[in-house]
PDB file of N, CA and C in Angstrom:
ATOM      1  N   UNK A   1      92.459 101.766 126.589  1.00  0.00           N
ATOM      2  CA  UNK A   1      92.357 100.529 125.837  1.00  0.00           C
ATOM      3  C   UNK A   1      93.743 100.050 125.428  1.00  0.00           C
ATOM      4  N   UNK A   2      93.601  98.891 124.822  1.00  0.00           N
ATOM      5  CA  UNK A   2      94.928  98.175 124.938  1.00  0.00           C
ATOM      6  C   UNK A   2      95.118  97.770 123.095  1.00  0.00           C
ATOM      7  N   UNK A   3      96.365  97.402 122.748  1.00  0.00           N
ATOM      8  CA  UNK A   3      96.381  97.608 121.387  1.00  0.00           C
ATOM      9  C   UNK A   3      95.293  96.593 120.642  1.00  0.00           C
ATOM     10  N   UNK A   4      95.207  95.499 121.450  1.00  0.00           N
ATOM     11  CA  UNK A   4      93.823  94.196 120.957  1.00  0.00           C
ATOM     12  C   UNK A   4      92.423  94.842 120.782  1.00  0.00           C
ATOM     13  N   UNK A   5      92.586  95.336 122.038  1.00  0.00           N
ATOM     14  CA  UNK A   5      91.000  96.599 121.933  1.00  0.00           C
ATOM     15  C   UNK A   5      90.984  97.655 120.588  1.00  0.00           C
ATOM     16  N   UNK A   6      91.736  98.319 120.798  1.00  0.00           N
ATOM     17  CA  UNK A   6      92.121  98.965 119.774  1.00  0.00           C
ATOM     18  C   UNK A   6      91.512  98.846 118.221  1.00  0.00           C
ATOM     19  N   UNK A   7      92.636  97.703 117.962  1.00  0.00           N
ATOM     20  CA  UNK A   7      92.429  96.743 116.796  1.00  0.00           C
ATOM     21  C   UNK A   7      90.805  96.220 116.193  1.00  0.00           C
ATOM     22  N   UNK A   8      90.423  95.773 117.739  1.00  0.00           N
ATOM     23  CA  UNK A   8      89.127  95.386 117.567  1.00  0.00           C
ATOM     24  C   UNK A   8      87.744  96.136 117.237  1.00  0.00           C
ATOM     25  N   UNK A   9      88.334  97.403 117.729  1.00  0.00           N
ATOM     26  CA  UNK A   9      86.884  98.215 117.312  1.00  0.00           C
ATOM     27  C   UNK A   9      87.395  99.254 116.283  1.00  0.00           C
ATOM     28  N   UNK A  10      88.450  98.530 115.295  1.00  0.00           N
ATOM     29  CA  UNK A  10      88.251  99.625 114.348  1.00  0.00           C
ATOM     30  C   UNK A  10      88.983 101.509 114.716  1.00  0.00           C
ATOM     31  N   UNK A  11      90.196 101.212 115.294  1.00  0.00           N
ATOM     32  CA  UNK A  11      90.772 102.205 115.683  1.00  0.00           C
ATOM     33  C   UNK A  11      91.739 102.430 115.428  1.00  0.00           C
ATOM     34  N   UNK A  12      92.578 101.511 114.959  1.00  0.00           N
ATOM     35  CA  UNK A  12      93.599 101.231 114.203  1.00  0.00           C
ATOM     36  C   UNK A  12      93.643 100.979 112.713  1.00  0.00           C
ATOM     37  N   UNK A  13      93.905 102.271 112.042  1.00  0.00           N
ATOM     38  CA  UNK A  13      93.503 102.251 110.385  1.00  0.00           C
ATOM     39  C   UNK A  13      94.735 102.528 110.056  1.00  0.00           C
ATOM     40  N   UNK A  14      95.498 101.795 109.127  1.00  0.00           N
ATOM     41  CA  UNK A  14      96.429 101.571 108.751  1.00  0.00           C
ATOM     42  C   UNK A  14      96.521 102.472 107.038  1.00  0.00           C
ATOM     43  N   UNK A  15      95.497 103.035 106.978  1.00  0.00           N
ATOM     44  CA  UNK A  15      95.407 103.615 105.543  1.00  0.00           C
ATOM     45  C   UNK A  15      95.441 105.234 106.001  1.00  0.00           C
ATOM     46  N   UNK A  16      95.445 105.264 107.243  1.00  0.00           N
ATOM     47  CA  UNK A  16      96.382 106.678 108.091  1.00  0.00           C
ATOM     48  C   UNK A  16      97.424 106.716 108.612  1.00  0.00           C
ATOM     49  N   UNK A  17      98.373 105.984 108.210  1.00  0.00           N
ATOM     50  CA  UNK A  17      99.784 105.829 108.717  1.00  0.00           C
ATOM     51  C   UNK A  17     100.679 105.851 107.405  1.00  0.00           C
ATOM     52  N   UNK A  18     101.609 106.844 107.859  1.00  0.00           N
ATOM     53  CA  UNK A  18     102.565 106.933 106.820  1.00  0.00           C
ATOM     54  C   UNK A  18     103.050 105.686 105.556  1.00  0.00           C
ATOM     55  N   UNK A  19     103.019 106.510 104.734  1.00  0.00           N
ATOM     56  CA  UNK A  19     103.355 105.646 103.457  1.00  0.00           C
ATOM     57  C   UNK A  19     104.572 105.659 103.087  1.00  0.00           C
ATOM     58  N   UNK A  20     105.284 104.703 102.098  1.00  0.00           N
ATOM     59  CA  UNK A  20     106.278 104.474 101.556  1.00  0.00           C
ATOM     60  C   UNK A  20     106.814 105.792 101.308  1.00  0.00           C
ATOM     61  N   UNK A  21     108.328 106.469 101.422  1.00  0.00           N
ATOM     62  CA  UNK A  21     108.507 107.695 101.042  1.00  0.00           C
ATOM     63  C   UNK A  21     109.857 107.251 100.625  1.00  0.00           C
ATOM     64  N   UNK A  22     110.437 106.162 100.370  1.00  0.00           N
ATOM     65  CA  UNK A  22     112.002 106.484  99.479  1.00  0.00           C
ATOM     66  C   UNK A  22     111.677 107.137  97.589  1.00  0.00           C
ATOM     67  N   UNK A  23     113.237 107.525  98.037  1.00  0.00           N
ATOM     68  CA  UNK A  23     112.978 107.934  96.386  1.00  0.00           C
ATOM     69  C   UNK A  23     112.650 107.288  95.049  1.00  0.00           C
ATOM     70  N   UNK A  24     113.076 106.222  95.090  1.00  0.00           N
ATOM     71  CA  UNK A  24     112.994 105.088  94.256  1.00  0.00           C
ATOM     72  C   UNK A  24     111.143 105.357  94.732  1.00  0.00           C
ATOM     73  N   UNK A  25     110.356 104.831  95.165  1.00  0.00           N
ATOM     74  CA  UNK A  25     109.443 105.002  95.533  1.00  0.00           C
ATOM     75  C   UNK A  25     108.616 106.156  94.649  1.00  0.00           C
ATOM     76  N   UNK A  26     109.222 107.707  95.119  1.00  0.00           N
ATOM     77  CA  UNK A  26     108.441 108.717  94.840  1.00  0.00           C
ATOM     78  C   UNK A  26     108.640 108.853  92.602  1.00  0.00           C
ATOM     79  N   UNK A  27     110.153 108.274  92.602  1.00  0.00           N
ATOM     80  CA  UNK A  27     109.958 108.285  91.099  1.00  0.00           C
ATOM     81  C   UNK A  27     109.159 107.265  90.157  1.00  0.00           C
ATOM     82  N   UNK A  28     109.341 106.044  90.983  1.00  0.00           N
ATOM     83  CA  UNK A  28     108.737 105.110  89.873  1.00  0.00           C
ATOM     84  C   UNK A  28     107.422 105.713  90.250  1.00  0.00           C
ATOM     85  N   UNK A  29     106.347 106.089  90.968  1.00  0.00           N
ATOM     86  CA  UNK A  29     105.171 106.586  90.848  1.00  0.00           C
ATOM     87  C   UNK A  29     105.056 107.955  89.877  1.00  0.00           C
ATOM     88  N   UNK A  30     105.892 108.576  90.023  1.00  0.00           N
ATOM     89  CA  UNK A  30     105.707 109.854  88.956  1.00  0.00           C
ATOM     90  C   UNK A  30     105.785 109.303  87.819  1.00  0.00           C
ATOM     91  N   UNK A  31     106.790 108.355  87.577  1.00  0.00           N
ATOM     92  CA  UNK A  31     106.577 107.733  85.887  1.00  0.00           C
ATOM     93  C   UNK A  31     105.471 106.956  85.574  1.00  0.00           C
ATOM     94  N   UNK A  32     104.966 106.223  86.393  1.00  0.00           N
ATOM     95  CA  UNK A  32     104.006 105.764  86.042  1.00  0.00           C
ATOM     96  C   UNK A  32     102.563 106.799  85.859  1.00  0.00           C
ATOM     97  N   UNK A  33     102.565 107.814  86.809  1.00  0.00           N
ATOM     98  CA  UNK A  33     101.174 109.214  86.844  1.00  0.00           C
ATOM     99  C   UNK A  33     101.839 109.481  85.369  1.00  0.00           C
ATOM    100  N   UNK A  34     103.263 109.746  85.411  1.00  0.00           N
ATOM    101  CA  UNK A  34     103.725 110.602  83.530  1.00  0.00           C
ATOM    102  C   UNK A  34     103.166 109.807  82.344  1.00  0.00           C
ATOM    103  N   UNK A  35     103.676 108.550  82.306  1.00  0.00           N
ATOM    104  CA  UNK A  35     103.115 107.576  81.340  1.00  0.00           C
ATOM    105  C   UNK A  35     101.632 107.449  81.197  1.00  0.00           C
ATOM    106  N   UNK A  36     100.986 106.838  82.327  1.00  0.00           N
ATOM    107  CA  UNK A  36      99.506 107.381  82.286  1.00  0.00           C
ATOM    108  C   UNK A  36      99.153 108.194  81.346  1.00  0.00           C
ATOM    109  N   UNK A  37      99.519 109.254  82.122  1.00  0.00           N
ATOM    110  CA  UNK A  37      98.847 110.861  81.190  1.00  0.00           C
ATOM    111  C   UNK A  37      98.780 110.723  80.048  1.00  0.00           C
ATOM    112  N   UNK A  38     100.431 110.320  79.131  1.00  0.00           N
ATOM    113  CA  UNK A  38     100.651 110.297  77.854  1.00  0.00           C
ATOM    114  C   UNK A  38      99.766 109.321  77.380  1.00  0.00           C
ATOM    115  N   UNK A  39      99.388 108.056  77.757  1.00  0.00           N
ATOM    116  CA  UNK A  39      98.254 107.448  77.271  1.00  0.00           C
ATOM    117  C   UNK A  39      97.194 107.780  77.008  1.00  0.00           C
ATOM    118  N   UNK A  40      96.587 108.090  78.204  1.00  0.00           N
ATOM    119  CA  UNK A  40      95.161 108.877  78.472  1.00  0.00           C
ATOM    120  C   UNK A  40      95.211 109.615  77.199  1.00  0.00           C
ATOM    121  N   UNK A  41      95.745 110.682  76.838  1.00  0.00           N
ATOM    122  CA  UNK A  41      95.597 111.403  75.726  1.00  0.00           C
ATOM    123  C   UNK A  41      96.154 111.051  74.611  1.00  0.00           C
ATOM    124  N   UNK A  42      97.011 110.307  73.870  1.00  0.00           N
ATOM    125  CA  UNK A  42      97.120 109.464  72.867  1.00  0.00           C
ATOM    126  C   UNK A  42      96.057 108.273  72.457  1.00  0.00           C
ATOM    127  N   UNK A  43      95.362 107.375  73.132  1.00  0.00           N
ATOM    128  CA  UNK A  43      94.860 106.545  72.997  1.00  0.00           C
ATOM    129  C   UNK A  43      93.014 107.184  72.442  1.00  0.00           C
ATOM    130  N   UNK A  44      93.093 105.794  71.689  1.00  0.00           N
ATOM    131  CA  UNK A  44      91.295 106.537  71.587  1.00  0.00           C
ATOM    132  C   UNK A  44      90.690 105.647  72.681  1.00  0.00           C
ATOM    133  N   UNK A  45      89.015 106.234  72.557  1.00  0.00           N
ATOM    134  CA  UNK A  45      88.328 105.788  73.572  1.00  0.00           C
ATOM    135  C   UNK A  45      88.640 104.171  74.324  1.00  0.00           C
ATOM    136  N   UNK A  46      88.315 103.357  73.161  1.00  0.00           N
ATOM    137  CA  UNK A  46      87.890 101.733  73.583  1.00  0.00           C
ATOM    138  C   UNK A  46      89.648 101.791  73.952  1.00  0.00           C
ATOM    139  N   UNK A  47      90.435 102.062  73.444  1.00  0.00           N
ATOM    140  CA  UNK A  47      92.057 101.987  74.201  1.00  0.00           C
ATOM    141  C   UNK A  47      91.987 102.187  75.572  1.00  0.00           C
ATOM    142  N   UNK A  48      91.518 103.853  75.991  1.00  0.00           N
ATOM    143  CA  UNK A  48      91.795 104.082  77.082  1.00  0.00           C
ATOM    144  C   UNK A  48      90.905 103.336  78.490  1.00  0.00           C
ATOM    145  N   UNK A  49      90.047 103.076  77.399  1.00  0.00           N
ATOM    146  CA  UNK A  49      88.521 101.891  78.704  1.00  0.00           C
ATOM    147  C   UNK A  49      89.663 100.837  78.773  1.00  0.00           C
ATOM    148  N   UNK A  50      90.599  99.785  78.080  1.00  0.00           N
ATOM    149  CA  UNK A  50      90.970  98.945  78.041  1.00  0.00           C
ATOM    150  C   UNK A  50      92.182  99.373  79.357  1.00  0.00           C
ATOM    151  N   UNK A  51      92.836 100.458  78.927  1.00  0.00           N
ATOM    152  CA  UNK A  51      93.578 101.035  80.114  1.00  0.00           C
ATOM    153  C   UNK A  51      93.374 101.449  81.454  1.00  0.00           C
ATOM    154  N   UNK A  52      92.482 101.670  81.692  1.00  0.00           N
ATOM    155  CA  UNK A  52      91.653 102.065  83.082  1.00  0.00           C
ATOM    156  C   UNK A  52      91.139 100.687  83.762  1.00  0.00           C
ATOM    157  N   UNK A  53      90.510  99.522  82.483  1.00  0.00           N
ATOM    158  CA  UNK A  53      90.226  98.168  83.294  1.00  0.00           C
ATOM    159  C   UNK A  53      91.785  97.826  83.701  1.00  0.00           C
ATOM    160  N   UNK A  54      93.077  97.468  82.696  1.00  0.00           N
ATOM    161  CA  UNK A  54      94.056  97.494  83.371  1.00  0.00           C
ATOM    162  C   UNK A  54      94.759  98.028  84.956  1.00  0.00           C
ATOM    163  N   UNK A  55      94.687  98.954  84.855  1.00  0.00           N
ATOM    164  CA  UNK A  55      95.343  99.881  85.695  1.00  0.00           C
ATOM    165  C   UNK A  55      93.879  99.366  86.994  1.00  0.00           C
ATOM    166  N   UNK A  56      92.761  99.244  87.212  1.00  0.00           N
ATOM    167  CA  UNK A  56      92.074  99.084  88.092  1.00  0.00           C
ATOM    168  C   UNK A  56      92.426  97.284  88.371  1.00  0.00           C
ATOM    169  N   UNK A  57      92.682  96.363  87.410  1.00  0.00           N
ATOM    170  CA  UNK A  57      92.948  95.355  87.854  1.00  0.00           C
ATOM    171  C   UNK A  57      94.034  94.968  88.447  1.00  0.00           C
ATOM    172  N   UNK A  58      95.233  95.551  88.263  1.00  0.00           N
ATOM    173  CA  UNK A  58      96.723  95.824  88.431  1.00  0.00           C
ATOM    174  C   UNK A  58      96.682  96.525  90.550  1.00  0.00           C
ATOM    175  N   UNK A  59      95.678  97.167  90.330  1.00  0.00           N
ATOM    176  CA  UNK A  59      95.255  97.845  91.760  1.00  0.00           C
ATOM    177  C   UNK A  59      94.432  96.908  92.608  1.00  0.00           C
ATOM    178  N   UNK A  60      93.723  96.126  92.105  1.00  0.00           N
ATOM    179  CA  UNK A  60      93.313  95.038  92.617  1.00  0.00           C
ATOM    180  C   UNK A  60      94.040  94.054  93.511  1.00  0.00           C
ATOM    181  N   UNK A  61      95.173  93.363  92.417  1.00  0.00           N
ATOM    182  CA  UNK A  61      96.178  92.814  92.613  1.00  0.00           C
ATOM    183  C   UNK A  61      97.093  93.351  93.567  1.00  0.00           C
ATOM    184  N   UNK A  62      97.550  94.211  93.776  1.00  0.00           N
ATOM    185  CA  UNK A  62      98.377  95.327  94.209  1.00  0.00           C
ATOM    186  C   UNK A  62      97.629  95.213  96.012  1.00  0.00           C
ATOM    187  N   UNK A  63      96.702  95.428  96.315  1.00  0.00           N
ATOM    188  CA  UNK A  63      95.516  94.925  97.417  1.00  0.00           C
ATOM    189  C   UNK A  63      95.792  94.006  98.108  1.00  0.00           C
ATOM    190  N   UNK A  64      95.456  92.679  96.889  1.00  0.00           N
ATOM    191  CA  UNK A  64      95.319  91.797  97.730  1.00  0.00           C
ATOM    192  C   UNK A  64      97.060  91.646  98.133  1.00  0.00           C
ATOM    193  N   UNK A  65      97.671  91.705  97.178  1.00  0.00           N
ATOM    194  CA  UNK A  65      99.106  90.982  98.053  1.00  0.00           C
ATOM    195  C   UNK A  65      99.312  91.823  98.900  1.00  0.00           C
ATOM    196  N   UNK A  66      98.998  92.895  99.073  1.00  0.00           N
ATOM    197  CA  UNK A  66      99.319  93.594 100.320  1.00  0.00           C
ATOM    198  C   UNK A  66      98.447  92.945 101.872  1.00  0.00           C
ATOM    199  N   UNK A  67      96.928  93.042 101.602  1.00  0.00           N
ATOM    200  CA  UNK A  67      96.638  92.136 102.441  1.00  0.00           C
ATOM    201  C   UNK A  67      97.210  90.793 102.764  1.00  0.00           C
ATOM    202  N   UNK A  68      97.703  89.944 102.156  1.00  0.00           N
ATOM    203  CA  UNK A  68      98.392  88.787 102.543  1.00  0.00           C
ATOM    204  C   UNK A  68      99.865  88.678 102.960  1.00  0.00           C
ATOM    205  N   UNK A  69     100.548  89.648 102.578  1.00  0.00           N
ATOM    206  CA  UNK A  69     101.995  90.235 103.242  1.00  0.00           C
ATOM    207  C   UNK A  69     101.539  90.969 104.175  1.00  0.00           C
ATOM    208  N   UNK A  70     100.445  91.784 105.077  1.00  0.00           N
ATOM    209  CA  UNK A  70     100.325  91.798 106.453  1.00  0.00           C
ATOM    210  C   UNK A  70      99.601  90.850 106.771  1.00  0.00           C
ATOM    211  N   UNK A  71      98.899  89.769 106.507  1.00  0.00           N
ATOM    212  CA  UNK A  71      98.326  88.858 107.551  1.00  0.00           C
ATOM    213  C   UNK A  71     100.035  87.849 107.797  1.00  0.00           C
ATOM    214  N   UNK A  72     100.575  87.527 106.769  1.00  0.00           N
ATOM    215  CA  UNK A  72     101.768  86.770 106.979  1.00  0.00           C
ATOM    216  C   UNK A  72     102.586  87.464 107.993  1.00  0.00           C
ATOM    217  N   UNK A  73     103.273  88.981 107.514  1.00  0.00           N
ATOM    218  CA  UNK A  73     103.504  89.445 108.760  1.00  0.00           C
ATOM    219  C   UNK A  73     103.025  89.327 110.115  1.00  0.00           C
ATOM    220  N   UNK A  74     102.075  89.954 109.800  1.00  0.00           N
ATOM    221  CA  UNK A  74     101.179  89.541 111.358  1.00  0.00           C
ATOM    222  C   UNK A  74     101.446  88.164 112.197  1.00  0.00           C
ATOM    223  N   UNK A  75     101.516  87.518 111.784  1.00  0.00           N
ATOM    224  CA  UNK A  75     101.495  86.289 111.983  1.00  0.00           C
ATOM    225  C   UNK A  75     102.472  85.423 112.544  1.00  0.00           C
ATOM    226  N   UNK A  76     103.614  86.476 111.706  1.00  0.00           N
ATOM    227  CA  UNK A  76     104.979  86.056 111.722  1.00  0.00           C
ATOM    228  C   UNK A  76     105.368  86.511 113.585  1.00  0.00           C
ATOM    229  N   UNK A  77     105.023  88.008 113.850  1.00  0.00           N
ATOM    230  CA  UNK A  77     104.701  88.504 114.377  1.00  0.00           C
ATOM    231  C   UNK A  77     104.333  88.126 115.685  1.00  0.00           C
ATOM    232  N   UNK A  78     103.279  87.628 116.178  1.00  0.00           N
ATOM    233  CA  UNK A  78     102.925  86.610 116.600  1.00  0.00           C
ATOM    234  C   UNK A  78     103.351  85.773 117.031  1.00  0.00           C
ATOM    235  N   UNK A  79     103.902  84.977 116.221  1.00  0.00           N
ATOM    236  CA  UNK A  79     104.371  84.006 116.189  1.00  0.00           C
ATOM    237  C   UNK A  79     105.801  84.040 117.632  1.00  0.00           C
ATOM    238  N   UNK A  80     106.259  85.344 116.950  1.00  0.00           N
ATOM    239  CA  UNK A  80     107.857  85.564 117.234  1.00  0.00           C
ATOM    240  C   UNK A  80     107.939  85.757 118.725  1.00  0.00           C
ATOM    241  N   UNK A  81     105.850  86.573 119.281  1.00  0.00           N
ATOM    242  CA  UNK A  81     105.756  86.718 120.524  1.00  0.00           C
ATOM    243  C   UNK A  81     105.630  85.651 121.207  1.00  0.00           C
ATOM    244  N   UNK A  82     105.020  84.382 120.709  1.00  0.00           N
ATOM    245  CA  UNK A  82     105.072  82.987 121.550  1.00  0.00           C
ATOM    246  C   UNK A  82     106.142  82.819 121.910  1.00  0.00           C
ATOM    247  N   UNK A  83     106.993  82.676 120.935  1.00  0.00           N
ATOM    248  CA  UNK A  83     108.434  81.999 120.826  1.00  0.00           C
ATOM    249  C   UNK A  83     108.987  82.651 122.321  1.00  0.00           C
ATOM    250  N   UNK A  84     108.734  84.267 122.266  1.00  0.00           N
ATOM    251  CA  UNK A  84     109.848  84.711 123.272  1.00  0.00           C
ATOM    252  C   UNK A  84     108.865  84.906 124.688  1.00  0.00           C
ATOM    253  N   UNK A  85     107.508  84.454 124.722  1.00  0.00           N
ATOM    254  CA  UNK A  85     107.271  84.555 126.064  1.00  0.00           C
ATOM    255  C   UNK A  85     107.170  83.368 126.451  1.00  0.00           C
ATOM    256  N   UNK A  86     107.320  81.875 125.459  1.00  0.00           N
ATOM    257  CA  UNK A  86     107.558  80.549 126.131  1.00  0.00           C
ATOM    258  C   UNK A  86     108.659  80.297 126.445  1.00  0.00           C
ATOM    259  N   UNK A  87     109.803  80.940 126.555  1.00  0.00           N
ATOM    260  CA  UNK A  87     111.413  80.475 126.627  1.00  0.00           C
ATOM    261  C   UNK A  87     111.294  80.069 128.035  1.00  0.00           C
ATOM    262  N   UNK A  88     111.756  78.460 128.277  1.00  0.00           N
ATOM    263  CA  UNK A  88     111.770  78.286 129.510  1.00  0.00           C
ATOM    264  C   UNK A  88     113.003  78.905 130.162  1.00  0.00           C
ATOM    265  N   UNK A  89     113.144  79.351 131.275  1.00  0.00           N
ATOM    266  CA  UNK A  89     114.309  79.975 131.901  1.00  0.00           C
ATOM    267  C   UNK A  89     115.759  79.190 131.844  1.00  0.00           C
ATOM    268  N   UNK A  90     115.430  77.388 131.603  1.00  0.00           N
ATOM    269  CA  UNK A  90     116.787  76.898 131.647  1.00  0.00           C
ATOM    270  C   UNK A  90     117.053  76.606 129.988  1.00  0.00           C
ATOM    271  N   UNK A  91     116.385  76.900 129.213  1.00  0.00           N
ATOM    272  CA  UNK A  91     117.026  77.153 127.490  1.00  0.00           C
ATOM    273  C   UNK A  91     117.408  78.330 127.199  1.00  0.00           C
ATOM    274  N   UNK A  92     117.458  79.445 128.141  1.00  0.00           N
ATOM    275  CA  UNK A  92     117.998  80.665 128.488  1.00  0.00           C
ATOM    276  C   UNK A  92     119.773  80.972 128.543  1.00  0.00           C
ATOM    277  N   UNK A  93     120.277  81.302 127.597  1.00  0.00           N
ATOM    278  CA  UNK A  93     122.007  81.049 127.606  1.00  0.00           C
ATOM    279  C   UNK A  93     122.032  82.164 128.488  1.00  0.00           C
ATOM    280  N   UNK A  94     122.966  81.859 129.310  1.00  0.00           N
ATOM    281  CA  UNK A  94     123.905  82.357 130.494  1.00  0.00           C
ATOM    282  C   UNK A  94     125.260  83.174 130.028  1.00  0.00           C
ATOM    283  N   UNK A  95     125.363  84.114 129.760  1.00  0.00           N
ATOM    284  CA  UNK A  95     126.666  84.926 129.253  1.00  0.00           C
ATOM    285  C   UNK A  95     127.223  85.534 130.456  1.00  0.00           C
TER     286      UNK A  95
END
């Protein structure tokens, strides 16, 4: 199969492909799991419900712009393949 095929039946899962790994990356997530925690257990109940709707809406958000920074990519993508398989041969610079 071909990468369109692929794509099409669901073979290509992108939530199995390596994730972000810079450091900047791996710390601001530990501070945020650290901070968490310290909430979670400081806060009383109706606090921490208020924190969990947060943090689930924040993940929400977090989603969708990711979905719309790969369809834009994608797209871009795309796009970039028209561009370079319409080049007529005489808009082609000669070096």
């Amino acid at each position: 199969m071909n990468f369109i095929e692929e794509l099409y039946y669901g073979n290509i899962r992108l939530s199995t492909q390596e994730h972000i790994s810079t450091e900047t990356y791996k710390q601001a997530t530990a501070i945020i799991s650290r901070i968490t925690a310290q909430l979670r257990e400081t806060l009383s109940e109706p606090e921490r419900t208020l924190l969990e709707r947060l943090i689930e809406a924040n993940n929400n958000v977090i989603g969708e712009i990711g979905a719309a920074e790969f369809k834009i990519g994608f797209s871009l993508g795309v796009q970039m393949m028209i561009d370079c398989l319409s080049v007529n041969d005489n808009n082609v610079m000669n070096t």
